[in-house]
C-alpha atoms as a PDB file:
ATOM      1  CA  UNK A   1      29.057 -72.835  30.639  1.00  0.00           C
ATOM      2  CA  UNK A   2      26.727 -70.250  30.745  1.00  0.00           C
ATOM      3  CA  UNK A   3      27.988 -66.806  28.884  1.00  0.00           C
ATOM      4  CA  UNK A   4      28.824 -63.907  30.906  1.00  0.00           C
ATOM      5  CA  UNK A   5      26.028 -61.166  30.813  1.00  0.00           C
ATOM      6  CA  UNK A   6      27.523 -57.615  31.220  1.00  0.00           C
ATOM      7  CA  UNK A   7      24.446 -56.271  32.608  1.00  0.00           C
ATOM      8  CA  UNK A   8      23.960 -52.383  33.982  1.00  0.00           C
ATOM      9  CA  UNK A   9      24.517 -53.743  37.321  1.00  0.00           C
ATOM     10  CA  UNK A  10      28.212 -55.107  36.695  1.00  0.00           C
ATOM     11  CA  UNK A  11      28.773 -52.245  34.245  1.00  0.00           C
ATOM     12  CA  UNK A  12      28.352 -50.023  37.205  1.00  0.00           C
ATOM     13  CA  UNK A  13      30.524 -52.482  39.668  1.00  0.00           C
ATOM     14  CA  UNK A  14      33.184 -52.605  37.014  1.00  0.00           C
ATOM     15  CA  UNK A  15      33.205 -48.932  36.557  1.00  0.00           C
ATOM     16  CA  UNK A  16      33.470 -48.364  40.668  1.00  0.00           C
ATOM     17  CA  UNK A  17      36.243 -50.680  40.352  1.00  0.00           C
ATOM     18  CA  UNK A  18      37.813 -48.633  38.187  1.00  0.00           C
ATOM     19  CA  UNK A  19      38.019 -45.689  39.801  1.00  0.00           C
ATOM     20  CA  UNK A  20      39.171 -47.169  42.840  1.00  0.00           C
ATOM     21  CA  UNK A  21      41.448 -49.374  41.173  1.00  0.00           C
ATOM     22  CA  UNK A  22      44.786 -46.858  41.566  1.00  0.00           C
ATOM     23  CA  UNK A  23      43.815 -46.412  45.353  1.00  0.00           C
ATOM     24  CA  UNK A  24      43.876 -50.026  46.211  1.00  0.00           C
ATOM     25  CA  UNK A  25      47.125 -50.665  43.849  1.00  0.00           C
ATOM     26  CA  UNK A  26      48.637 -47.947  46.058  1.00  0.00           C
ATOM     27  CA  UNK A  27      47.653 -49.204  49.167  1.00  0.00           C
ATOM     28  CA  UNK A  28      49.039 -52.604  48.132  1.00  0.00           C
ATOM     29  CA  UNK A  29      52.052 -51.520  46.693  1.00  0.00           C
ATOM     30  CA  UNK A  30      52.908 -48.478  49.452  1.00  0.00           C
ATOM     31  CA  UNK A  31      51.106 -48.561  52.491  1.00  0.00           C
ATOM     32  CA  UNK A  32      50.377 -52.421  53.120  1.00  0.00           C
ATOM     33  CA  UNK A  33      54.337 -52.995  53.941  1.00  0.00           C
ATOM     34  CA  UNK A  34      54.658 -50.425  56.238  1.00  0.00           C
ATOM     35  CA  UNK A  35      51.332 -50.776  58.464  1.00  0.00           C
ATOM     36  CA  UNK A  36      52.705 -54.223  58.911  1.00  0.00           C
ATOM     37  CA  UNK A  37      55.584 -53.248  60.072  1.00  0.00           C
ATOM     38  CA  UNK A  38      54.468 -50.873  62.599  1.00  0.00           C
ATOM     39  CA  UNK A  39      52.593 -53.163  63.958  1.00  0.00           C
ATOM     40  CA  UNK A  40      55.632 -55.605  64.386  1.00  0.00           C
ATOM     41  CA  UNK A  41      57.352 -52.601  66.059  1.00  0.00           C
ATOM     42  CA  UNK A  42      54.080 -52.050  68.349  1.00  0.00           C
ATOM     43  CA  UNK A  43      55.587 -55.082  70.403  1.00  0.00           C
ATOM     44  CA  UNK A  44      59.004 -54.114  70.225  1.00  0.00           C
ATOM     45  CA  UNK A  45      61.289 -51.991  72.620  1.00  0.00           C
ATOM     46  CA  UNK A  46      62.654 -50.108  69.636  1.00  0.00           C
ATOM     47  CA  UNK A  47      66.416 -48.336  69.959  1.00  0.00           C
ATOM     48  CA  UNK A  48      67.520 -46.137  67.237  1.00  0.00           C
ATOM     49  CA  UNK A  49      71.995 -46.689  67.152  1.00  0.00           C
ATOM     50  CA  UNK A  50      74.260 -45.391  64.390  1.00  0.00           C
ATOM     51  CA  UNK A  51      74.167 -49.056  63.038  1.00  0.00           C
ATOM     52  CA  UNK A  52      70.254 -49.207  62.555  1.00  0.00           C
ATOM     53  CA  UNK A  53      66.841 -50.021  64.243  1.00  0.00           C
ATOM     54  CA  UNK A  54      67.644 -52.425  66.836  1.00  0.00           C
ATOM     55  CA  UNK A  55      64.209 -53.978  68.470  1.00  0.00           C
ATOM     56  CA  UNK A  56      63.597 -56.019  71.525  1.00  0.00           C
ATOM     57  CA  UNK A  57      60.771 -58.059  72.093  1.00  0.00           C
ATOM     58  CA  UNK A  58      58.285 -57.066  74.774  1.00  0.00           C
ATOM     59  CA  UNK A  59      54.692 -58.448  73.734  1.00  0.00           C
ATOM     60  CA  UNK A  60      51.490 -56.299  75.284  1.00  0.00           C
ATOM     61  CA  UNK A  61      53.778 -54.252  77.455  1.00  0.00           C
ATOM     62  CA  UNK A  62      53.414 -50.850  74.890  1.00  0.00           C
ATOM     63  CA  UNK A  63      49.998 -51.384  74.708  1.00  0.00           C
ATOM     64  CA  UNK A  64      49.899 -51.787  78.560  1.00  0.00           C
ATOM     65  CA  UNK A  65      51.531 -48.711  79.074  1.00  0.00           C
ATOM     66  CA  UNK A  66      49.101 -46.591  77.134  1.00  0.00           C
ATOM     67  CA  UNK A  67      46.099 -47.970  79.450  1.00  0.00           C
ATOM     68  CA  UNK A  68      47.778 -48.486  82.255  1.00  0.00           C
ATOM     69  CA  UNK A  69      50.459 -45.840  82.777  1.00  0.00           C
ATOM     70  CA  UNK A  70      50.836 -43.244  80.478  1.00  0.00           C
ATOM     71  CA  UNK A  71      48.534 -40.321  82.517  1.00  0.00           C
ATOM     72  CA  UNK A  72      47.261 -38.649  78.846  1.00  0.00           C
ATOM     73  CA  UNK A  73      46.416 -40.613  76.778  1.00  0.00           C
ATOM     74  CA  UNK A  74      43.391 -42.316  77.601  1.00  0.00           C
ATOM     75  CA  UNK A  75      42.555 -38.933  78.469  1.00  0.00           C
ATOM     76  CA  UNK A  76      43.232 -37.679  75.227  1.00  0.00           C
ATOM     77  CA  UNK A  77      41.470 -40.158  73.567  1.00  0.00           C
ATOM     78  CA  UNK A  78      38.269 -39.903  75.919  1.00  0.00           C
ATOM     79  CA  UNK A  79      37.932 -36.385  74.963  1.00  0.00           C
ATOM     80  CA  UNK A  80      38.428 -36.899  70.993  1.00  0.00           C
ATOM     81  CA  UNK A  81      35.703 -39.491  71.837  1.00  0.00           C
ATOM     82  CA  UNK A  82      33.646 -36.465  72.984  1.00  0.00           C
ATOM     83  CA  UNK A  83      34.358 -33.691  70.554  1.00  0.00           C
ATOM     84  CA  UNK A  84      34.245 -35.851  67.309  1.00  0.00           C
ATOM     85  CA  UNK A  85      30.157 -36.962  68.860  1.00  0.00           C
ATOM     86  CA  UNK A  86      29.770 -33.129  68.649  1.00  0.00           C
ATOM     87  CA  UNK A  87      31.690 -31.618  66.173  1.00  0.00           C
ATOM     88  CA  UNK A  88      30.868 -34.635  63.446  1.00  0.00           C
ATOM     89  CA  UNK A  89      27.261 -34.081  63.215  1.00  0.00           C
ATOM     90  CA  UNK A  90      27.757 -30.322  63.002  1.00  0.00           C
ATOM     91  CA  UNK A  91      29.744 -30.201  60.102  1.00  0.00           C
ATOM     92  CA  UNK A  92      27.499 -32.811  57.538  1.00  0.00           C
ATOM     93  CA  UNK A  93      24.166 -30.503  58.924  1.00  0.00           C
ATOM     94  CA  UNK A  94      26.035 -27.285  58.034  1.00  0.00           C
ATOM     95  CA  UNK A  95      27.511 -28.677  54.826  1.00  0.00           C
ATOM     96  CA  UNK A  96      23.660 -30.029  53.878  1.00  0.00           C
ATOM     97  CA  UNK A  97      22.430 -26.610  54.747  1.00  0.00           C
ATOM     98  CA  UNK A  98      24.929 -24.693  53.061  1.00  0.00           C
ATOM     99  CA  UNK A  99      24.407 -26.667  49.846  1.00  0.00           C
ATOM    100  CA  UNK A 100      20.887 -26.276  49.737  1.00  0.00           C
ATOM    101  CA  UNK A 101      21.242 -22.882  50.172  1.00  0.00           C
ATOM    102  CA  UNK A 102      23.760 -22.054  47.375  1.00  0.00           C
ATOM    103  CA  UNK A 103      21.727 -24.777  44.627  1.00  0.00           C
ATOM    104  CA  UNK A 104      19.008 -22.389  44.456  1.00  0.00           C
ATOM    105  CA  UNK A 105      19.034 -19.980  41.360  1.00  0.00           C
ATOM    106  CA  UNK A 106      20.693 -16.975  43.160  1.00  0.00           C
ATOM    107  CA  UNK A 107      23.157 -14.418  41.493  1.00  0.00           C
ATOM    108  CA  UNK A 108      27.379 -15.375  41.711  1.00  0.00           C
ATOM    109  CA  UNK A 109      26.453 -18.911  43.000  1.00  0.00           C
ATOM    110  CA  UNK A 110      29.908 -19.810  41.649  1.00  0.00           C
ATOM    111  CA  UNK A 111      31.860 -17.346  44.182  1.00  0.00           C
ATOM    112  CA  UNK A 112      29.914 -18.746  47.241  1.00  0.00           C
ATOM    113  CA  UNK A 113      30.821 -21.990  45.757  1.00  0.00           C
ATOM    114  CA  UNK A 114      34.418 -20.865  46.034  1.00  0.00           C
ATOM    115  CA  UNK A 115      34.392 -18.966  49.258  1.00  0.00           C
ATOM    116  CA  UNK A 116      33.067 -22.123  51.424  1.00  0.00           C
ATOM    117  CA  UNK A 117      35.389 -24.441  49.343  1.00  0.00           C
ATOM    118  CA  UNK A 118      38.267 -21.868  50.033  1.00  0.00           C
ATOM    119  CA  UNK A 119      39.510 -23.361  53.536  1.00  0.00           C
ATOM    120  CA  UNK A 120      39.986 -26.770  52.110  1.00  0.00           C
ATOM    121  CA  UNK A 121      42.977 -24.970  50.179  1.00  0.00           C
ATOM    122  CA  UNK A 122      44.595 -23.399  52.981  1.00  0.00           C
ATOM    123  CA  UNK A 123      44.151 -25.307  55.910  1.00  0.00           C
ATOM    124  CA  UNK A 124      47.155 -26.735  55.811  1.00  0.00           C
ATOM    125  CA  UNK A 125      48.802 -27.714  59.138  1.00  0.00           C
ATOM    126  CA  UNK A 126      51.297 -24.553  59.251  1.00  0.00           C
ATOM    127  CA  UNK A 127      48.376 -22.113  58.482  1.00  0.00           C
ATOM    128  CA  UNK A 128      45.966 -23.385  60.590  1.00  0.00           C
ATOM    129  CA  UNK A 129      48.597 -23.368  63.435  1.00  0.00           C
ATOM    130  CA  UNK A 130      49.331 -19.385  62.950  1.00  0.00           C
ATOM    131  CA  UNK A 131      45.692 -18.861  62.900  1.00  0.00           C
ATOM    132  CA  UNK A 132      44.973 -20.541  66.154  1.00  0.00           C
ATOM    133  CA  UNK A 133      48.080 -18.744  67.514  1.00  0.00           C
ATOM    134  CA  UNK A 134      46.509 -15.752  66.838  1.00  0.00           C
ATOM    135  CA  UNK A 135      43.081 -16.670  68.196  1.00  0.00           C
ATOM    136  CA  UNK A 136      40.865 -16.231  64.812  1.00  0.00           C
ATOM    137  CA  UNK A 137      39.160 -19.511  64.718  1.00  0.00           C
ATOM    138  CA  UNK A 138      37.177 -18.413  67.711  1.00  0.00           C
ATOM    139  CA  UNK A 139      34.631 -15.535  68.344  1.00  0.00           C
ATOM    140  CA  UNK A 140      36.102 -12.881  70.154  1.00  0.00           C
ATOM    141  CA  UNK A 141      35.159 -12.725  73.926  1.00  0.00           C
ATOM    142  CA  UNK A 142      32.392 -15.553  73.743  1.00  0.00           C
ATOM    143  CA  UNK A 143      32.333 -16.406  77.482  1.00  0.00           C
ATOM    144  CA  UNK A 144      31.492 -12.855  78.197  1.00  0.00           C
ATOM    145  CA  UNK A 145      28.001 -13.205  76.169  1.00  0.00           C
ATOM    146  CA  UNK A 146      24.908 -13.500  78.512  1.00  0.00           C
ATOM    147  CA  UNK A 147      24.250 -16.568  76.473  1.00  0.00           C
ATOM    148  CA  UNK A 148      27.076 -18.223  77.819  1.00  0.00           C
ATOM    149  CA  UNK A 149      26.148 -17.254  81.461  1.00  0.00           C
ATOM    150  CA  UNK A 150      22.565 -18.437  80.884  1.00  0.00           C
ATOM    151  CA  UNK A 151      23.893 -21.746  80.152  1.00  0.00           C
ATOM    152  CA  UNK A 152      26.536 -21.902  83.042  1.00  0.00           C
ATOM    153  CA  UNK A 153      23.913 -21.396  85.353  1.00  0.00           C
ATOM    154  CA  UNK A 154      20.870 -23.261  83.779  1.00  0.00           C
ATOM    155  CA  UNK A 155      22.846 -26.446  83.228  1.00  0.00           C
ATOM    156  CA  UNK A 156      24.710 -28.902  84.389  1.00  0.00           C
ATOM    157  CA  UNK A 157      28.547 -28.708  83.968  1.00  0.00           C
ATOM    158  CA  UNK A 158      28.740 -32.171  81.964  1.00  0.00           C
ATOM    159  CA  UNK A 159      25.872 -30.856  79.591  1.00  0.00           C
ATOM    160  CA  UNK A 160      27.370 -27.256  79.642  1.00  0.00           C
ATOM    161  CA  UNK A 161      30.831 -28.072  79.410  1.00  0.00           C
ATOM    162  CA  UNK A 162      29.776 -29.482  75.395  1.00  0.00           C
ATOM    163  CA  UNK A 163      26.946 -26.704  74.426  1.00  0.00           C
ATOM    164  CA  UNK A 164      30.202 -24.158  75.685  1.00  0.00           C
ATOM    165  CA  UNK A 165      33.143 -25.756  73.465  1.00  0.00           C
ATOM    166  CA  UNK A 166      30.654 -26.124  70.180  1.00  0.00           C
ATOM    167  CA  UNK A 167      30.678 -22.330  70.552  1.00  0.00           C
ATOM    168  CA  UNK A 168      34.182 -21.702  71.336  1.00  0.00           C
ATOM    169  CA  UNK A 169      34.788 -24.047  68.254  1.00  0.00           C
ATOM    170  CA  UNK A 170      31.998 -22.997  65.913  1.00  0.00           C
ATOM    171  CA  UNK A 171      34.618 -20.972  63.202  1.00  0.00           C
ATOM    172  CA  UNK A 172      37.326 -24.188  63.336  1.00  0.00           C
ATOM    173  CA  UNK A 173      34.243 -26.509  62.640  1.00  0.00           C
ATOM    174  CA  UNK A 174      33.070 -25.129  60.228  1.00  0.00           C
ATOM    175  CA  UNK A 175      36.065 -24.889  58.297  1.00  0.00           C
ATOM    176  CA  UNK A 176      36.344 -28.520  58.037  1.00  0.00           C
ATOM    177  CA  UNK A 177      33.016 -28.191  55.944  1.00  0.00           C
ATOM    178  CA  UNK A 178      34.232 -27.859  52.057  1.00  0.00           C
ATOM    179  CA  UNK A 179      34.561 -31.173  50.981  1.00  0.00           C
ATOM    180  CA  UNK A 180      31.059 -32.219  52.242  1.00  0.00           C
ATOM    181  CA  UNK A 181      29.606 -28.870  50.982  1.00  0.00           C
ATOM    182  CA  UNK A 182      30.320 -29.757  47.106  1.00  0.00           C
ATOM    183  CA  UNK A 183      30.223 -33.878  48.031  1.00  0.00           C
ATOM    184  CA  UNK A 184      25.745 -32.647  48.814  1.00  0.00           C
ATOM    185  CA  UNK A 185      25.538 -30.135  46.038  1.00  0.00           C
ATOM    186  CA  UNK A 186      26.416 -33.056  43.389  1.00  0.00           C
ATOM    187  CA  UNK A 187      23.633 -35.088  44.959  1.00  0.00           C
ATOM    188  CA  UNK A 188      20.891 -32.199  44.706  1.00  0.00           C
ATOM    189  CA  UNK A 189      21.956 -31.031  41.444  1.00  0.00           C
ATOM    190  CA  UNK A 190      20.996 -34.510  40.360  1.00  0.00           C
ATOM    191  CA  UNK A 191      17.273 -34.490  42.035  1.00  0.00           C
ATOM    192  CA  UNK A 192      14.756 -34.281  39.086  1.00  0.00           C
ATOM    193  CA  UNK A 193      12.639 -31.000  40.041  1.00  0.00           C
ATOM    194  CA  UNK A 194       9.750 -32.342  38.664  1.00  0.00           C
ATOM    195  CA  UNK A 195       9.387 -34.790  41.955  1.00  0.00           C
ATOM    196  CA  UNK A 196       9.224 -31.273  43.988  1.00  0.00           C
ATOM    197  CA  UNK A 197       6.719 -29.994  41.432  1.00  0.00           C
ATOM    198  CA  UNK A 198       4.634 -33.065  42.307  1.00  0.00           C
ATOM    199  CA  UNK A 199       4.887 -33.162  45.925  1.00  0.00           C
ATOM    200  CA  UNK A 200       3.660 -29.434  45.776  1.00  0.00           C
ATOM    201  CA  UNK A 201       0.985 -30.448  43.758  1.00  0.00           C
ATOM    202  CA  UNK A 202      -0.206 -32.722  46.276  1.00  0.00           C
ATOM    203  CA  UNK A 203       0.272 -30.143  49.440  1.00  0.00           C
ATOM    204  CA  UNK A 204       3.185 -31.457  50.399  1.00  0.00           C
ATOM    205  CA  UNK A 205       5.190 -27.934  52.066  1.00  0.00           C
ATOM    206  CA  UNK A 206       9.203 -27.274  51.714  1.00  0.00           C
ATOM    207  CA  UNK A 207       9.855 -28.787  55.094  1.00  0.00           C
ATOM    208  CA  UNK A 208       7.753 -32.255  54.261  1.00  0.00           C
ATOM    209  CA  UNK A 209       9.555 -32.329  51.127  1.00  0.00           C
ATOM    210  CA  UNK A 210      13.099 -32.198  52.452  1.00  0.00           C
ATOM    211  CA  UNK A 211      12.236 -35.198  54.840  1.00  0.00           C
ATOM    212  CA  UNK A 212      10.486 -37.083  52.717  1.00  0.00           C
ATOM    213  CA  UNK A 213      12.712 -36.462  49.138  1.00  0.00           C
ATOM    214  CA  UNK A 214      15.655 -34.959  49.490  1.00  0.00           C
ATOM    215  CA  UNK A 215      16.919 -36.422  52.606  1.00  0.00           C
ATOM    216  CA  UNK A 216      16.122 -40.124  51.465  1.00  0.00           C
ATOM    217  CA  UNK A 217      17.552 -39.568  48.186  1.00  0.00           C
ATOM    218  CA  UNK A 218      20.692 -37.861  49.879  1.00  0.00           C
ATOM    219  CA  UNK A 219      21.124 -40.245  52.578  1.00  0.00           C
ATOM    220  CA  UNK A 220      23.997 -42.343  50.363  1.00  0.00           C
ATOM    221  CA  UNK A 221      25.901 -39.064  50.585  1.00  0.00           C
ATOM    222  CA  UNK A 222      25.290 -38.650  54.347  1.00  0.00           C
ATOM    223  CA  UNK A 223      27.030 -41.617  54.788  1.00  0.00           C
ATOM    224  CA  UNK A 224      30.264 -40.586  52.716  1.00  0.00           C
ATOM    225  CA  UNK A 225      30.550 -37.231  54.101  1.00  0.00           C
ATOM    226  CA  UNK A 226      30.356 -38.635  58.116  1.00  0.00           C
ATOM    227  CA  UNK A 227      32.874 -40.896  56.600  1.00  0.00           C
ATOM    228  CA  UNK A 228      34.518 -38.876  54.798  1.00  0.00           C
ATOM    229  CA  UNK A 229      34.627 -36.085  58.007  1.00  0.00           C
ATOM    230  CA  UNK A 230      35.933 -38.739  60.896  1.00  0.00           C
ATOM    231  CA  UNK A 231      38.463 -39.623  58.687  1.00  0.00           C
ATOM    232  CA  UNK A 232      39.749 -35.992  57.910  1.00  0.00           C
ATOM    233  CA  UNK A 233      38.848 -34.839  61.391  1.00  0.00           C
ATOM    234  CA  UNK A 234      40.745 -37.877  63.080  1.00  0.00           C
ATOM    235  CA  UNK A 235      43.986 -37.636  60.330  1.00  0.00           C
ATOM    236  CA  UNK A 236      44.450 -33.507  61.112  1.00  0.00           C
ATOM    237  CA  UNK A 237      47.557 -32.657  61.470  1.00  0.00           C
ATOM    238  CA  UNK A 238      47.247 -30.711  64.702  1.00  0.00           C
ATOM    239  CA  UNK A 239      44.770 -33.474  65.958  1.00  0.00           C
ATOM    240  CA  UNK A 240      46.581 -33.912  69.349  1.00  0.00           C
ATOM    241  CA  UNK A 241      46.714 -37.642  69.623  1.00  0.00           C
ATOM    242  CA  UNK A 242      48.469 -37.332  66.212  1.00  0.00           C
ATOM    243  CA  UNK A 243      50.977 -34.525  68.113  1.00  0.00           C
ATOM    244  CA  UNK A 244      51.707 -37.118  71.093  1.00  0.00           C
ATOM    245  CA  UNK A 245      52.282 -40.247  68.594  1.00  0.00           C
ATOM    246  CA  UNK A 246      55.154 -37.710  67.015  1.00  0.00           C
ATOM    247  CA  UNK A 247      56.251 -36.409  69.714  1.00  0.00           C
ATOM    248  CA  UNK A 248      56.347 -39.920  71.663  1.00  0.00           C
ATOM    249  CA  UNK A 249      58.669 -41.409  68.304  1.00  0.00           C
ATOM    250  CA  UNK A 250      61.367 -39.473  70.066  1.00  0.00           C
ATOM    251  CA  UNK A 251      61.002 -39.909  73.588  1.00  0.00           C
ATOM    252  CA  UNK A 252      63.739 -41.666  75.044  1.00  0.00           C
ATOM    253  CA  UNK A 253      61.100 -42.977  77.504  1.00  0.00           C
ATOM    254  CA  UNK A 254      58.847 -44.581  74.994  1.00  0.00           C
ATOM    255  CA  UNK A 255      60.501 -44.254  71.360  1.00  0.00           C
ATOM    256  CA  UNK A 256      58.994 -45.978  68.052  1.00  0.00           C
ATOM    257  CA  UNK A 257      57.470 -49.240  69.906  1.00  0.00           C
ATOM    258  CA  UNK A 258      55.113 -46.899  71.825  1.00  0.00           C
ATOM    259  CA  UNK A 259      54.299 -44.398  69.491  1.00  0.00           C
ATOM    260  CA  UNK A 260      53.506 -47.106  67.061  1.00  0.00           C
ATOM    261  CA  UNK A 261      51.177 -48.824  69.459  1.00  0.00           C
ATOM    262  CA  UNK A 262      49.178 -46.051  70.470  1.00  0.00           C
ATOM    263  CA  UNK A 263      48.799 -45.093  66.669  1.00  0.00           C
ATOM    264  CA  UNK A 264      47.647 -48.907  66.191  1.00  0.00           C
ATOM    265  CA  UNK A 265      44.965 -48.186  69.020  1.00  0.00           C
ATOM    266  CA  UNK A 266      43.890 -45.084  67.413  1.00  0.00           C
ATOM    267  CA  UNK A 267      43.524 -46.521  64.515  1.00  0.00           C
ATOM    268  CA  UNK A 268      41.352 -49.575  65.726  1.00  0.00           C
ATOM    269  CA  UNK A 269      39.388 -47.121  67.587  1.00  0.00           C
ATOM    270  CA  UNK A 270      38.652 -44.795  64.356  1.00  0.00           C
ATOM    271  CA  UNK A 271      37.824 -48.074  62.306  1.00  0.00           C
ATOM    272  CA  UNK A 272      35.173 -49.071  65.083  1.00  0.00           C
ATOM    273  CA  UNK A 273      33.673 -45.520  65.211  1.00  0.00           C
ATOM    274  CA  UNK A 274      33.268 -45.442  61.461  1.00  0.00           C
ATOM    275  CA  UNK A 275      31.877 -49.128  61.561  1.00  0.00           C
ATOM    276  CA  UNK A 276      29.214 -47.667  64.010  1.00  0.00           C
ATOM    277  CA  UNK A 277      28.245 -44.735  62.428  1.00  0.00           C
ATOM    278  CA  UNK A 278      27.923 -46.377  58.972  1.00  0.00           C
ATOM    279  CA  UNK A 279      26.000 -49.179  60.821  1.00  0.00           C
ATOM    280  CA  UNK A 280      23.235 -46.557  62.463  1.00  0.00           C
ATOM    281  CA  UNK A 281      23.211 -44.444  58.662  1.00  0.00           C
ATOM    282  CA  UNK A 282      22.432 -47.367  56.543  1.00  0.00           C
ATOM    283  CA  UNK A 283      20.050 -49.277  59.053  1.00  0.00           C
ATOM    284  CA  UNK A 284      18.359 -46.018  58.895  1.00  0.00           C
ATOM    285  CA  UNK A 285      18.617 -45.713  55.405  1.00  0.00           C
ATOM    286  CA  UNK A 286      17.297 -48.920  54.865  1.00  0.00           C
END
C-alpha cells in the first residue's frame, strides 16, 4: 500500500476542511432535522390544537395552491426574480469599486474602511424597518428630476420601469455592500505590485490592467460575493416573500403546510439561481 503523501494540495483541502468543519457539524446536528421536517409538513394540512401539531395528508395540493391559486405569490416571486437581476450585479460592481478605491495609499483609509462596513452592523431588521418608515433609504423627490422624465419618455415602460426602481433603490442597495467591500479588499491587498509595475513597463494603461490582472486574479472572489449577496439579499428579513411565509404560518386559511411549501419553493428557486450564476462566473473564469 502505497504511503499517503501530504502534499500542498491536500494541506490546503485539509485546512478548508477545517474551517468549514463547525459549519457542516452544525448543519448536521441543527438544521438537517428540521428542513426535513418542513418538508414533511409541506404536504400536510397542518392544525395547531392545545394537544399538539395535528397534520393531514394532502400530497401536491400546498404546492398547487401557491401556482395555482394564491393571487401573490407568483407575483411576488416574479418580481424578486427581477430586482435581484438588477440589484445583484450592482452591489459586487460597487463593492469592487469601492475597494479599489480605498486600497490605494490615501490618508484615514481605516475610517472609510469603517464607514462602508458600518451598515452591516446596524441593518438589522427593526432598524432598517424605521428607516424605510421614514423614507431615508431613498433620494428625496427623485421622480421630480428631469432625468427621470427623460427616461419616462425616451423608453419603454418595461425598460423604464427597472432603470426607475435602481434609482429609487440606489441608498438600500448599496447598503447591502459591506461584506463584499472587505471580502475584494483581501483579494487586492494580496496582488503583488510588481505585476502592475510590469504591465506599465510594457504600456499596458490602468484600465488594460484592471481587465487583464486584477479582474482575473479577483474573479474567485466575484464568485463568493454574488454568492455571498443572493444569499443575504434573498434571507433579509424584510424580504417580502420571507414576510408572506410568516405571515401565512398563521393564517387560518393556509397555516404551517403552506407556509412551509412556499418556503421549500423559494428555496429551490434560490439554489437554482445561485447554481446559474456560479455556472456563467466560473465558465467565464475558466
Amino acid at each position: 500500500m502505497a504511503s499517503f503523501r501530504l502534499t500542498n494540495k491536500r494541506r490546503k483541502a485539509l485546512v478548508g476542511m477545517a474551517f468549514i468543519a463547525p459549519w457542516i457539524i452544525g448543519f448536521f446536528l441543527f438544521a438537517l432535522r428540521p428542513m426535513i421536517y418542513a418538508l414533511y409538513l409541506s404536504f400536510q394540512k397542518v392544525k395547531v390544537t392545545p394537544l399538539g401539531i395535528k397534520t393531514d395528508y394532502v400530497g401536491w395540493d400546498n404546492y398547487k395552491y401557491a401556482f395555482d391559486t394564491d393571487p401573490h405569490f407568483v407575483e411576488m416571486l416574479l418580481r424578486y426574480l427581477r430586482d435581484m437581476a438588477m440589484n445583484v450585479p450592482i452591489i459586487v460592481t460597487f463593492s469592487l469599486i469601492i475597494a479599489m478605491l480605498i486600497n490605494q495609499k490615501i490618508q484615514f483609509r481605516g475610517t472609510f474602511r469603517t464607514i462602508f462596513f458600518l451598515p452591516v452592523i446596524i441593518t438589522s431588521g427593526p432598524v432598517i424597518n424605521e428607516l424605510l418608515s421614514q423614507g431615508v433609504t431613498t433620494i428625496p423627490n427623485i421622480e421630480s428630476y428631469a432625468m427621470f422624465e427623460l427616461v419616462k419618455e425616451s423608453l419603454t415602460p418595461a425598460v423604464a420601469d427597472p432603470i426607475m426602481y435602481l434609482f429609487k433603490q440606489i441608498i438600500m442597495v448599496l447598503w447591502f455592500s459591506g461584506v463584499q467591500i472587505l471580502i475584494f479588499l483581501a483579494g487586492l491587498q494580496k496582488v503583488d505590485s510588481s505585476l502592475y509595475e510590469a504591465a506599465r513597463i510594457d504600456g499596458a494603461s490602468p484600465w488594460e490592467a484592471f481587465w487583464k490582472l486584477t479582474l482575473p486574479m479577483l474573479m474567485p472572489l466575484v464568485v463568493v460575493n454574488f454568492v455571498y449577496t443572493i444569499v443575504y439579499v434573498s434571507t433579509f428579513a424584510l424580504n417580502e416573500i420571507i414576510v408572506m411565509i410568516s405571515k401565512s404560518m398563521f393564517d387560518t386559511l393556509t397555516g404551517f403546510g403552506y407556509a412551509t411549501a412556499i418556503a421549500w419553493i423559494y428555496f429551490v428557486m434560490i439554489a437554482i439561481v445561485l447554481a446559474i450564476w456560479t455556472a456563467v462566473l466560473n465558465s467565464r473564469n475558466s
